[in-house]
Protein backbone atom coordinates (compact mmCIF):
# COMPACT_ATOMS: atom_id res chain seq x y z
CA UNK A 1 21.73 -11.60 6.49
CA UNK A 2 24.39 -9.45 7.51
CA UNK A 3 27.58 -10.03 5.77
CA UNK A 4 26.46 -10.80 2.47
CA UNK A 5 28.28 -10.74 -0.53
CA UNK A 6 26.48 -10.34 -3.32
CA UNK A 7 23.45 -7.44 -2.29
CA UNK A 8 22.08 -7.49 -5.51
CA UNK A 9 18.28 -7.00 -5.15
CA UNK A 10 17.84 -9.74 -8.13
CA UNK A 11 19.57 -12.09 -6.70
CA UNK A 12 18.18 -12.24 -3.02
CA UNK A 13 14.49 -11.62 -4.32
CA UNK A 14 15.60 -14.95 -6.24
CA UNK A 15 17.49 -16.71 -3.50
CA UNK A 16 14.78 -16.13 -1.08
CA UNK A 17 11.85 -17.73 -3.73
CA UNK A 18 13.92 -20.64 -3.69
CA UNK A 19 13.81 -21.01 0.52
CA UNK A 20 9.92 -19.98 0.23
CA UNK A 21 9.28 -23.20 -2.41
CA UNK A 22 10.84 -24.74 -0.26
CA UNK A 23 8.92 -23.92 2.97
CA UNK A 24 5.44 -24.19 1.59
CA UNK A 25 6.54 -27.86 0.09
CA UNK A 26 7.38 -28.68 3.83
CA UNK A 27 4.13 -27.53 5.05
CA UNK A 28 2.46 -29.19 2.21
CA UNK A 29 4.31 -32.08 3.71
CA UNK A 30 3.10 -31.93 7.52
CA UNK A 31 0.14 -34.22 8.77
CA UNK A 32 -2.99 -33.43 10.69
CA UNK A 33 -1.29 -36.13 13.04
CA UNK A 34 1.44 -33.72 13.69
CA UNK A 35 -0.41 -30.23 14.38
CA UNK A 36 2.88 -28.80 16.65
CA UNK A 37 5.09 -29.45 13.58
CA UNK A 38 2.16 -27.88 11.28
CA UNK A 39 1.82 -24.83 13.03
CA UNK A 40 5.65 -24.23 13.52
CA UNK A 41 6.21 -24.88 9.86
CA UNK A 42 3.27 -22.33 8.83
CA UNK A 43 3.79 -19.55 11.09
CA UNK A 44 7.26 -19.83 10.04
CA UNK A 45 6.74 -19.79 6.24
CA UNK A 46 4.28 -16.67 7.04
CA UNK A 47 6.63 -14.92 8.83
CA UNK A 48 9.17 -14.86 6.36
CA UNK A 49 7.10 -14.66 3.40
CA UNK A 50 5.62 -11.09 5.49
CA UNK A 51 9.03 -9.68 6.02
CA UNK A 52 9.83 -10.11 2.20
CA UNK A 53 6.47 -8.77 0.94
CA UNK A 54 6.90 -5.96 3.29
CA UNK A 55 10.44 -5.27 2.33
CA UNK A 56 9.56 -5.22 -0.93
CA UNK A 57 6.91 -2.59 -1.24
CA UNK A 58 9.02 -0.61 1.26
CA UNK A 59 12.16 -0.44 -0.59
CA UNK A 60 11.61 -2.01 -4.46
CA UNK A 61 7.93 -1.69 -5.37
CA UNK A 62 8.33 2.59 -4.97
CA UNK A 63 11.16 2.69 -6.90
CA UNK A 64 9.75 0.42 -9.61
CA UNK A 65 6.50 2.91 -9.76
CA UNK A 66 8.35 5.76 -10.69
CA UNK A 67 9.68 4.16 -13.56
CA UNK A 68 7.52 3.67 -16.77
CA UNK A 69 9.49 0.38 -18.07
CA UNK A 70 8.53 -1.22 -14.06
CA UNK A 71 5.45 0.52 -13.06
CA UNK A 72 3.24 -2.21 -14.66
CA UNK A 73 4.90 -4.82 -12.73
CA UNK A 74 5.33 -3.10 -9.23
CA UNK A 75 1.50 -2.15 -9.64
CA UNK A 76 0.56 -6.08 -10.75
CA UNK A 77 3.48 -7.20 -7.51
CA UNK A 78 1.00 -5.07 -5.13
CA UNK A 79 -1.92 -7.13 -6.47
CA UNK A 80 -0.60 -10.12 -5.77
CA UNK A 81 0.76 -9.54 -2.46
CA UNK A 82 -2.67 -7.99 -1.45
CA UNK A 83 -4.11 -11.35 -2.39
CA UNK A 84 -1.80 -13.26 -1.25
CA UNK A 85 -2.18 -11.93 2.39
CA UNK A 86 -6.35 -12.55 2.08
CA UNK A 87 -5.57 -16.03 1.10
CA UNK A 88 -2.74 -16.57 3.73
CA UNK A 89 -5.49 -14.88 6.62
CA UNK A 90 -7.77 -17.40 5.68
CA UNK A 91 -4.96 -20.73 6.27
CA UNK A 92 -4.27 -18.88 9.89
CA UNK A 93 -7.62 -18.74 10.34
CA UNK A 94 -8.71 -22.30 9.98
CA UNK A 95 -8.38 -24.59 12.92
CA UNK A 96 -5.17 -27.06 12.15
CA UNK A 97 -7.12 -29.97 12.43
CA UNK A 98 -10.04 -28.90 10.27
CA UNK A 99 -10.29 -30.92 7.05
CA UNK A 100 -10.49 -28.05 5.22
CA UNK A 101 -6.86 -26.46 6.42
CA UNK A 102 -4.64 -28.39 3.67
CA UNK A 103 -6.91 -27.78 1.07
CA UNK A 104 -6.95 -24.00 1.85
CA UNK A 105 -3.18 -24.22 2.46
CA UNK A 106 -2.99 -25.44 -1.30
CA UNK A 107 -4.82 -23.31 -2.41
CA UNK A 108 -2.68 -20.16 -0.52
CA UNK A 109 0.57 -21.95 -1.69
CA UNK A 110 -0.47 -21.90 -5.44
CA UNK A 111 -1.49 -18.32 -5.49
CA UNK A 112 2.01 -17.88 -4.01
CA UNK A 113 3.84 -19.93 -6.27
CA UNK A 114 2.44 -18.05 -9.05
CA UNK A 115 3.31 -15.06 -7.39
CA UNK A 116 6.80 -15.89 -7.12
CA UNK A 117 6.88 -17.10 -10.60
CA UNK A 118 5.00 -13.98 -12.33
CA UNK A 119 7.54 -11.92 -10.59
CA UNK A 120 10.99 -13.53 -11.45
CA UNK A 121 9.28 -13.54 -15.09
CA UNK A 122 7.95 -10.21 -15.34
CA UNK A 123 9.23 -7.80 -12.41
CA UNK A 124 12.80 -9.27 -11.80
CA UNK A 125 13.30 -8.93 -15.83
CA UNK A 126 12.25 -5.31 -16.07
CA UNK A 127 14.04 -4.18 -13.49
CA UNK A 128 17.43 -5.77 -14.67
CA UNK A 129 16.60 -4.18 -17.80
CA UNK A 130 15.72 -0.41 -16.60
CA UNK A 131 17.81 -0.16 -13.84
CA UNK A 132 21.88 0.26 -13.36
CA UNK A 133 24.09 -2.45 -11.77
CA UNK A 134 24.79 -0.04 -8.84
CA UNK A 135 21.42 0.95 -8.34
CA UNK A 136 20.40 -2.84 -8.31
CA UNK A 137 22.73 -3.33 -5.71
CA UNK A 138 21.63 -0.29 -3.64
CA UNK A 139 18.21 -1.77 -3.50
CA UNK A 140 19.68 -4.83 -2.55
CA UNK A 141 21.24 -3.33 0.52
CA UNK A 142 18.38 -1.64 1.36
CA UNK A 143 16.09 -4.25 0.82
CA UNK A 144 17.93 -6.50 3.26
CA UNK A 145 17.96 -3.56 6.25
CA UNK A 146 14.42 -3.17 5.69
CA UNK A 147 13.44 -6.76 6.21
CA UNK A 148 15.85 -6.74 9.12
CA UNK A 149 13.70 -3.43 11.00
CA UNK A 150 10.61 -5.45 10.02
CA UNK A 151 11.64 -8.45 11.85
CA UNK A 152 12.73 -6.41 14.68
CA UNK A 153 9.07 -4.42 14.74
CA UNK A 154 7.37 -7.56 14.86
CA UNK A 155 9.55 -8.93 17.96
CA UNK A 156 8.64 -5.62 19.48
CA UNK A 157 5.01 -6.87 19.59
């Protein structure tokens, strides 16, 4: 993500919702028939819904806690991503061509979906409101180097 323009923390949060609706409707999409293309298109949705999450309570969720007018929705943010990762251990768990792994993959990808929309609504609102356009932007930047060192601890695995 180097090189971006606009490094407002709003606006990627937002941008990157839009690529994660995406992803979970194309592993929605994948058959039991096709359990290479299943597992490529999950562990790549995980992976990039784990470096946002993590980004997020590195660099945003902190900074929303120490505000009164945000603390409410970092703390309710935390709750969500705590059960969206039990939900999410549970798809990698189940063997692809169980009968039960698109069910639980529905299930995971609602929970996530209302994530995503609970926080555009609620967090993403809040924090427009309480914080300044520069400081919004600082996140942003800071936000996007932290999901870049998480990506590069997990290739150090």
């Amino acid at each position: 993500m180097a090189g971006r323009a606009d490094t407002n923390i709003i606006d990627i949060i937002k941008e990157q919702h839009r690529e994660f609706r995406e992803l979970m409707d194309n592993v929605r999409d994948t058959t039991v028939d096709d359990p290479e293309e299943r597992l490529r298109m999950f562990k790549l949705t995980r992976s990039k819904l784990n470096s946002h999450g993590r980004a997020e309570e590195r660099v945003l969720f902190p900074r929303m806690e120490q505000d009164k007018r945000t603390r409410p929705a970092a703390l309710e943010a935390l709750e969500w991503h705590a059960a969206s990762s039990n939900v999410m251990k549970g798809v990698a768990g189940t063997p692809l061509e169980s009968e039960l792994w698109l069910p639980k993959w529905l299930v995971a990808r609602g929970i996530i979906m209302t994530h995503l929309d609970a926080e555009e609504a609620r967090a993403l609102e809040r924090i427009r409101e309480a914080f300044s356009p520069d400081e919004l932007e600082r996140l942003g930047k800071e936000f996007l180097l932290a999901e870049e060192e998480i990506i590069e601890e997990r290739k150090g695995r």
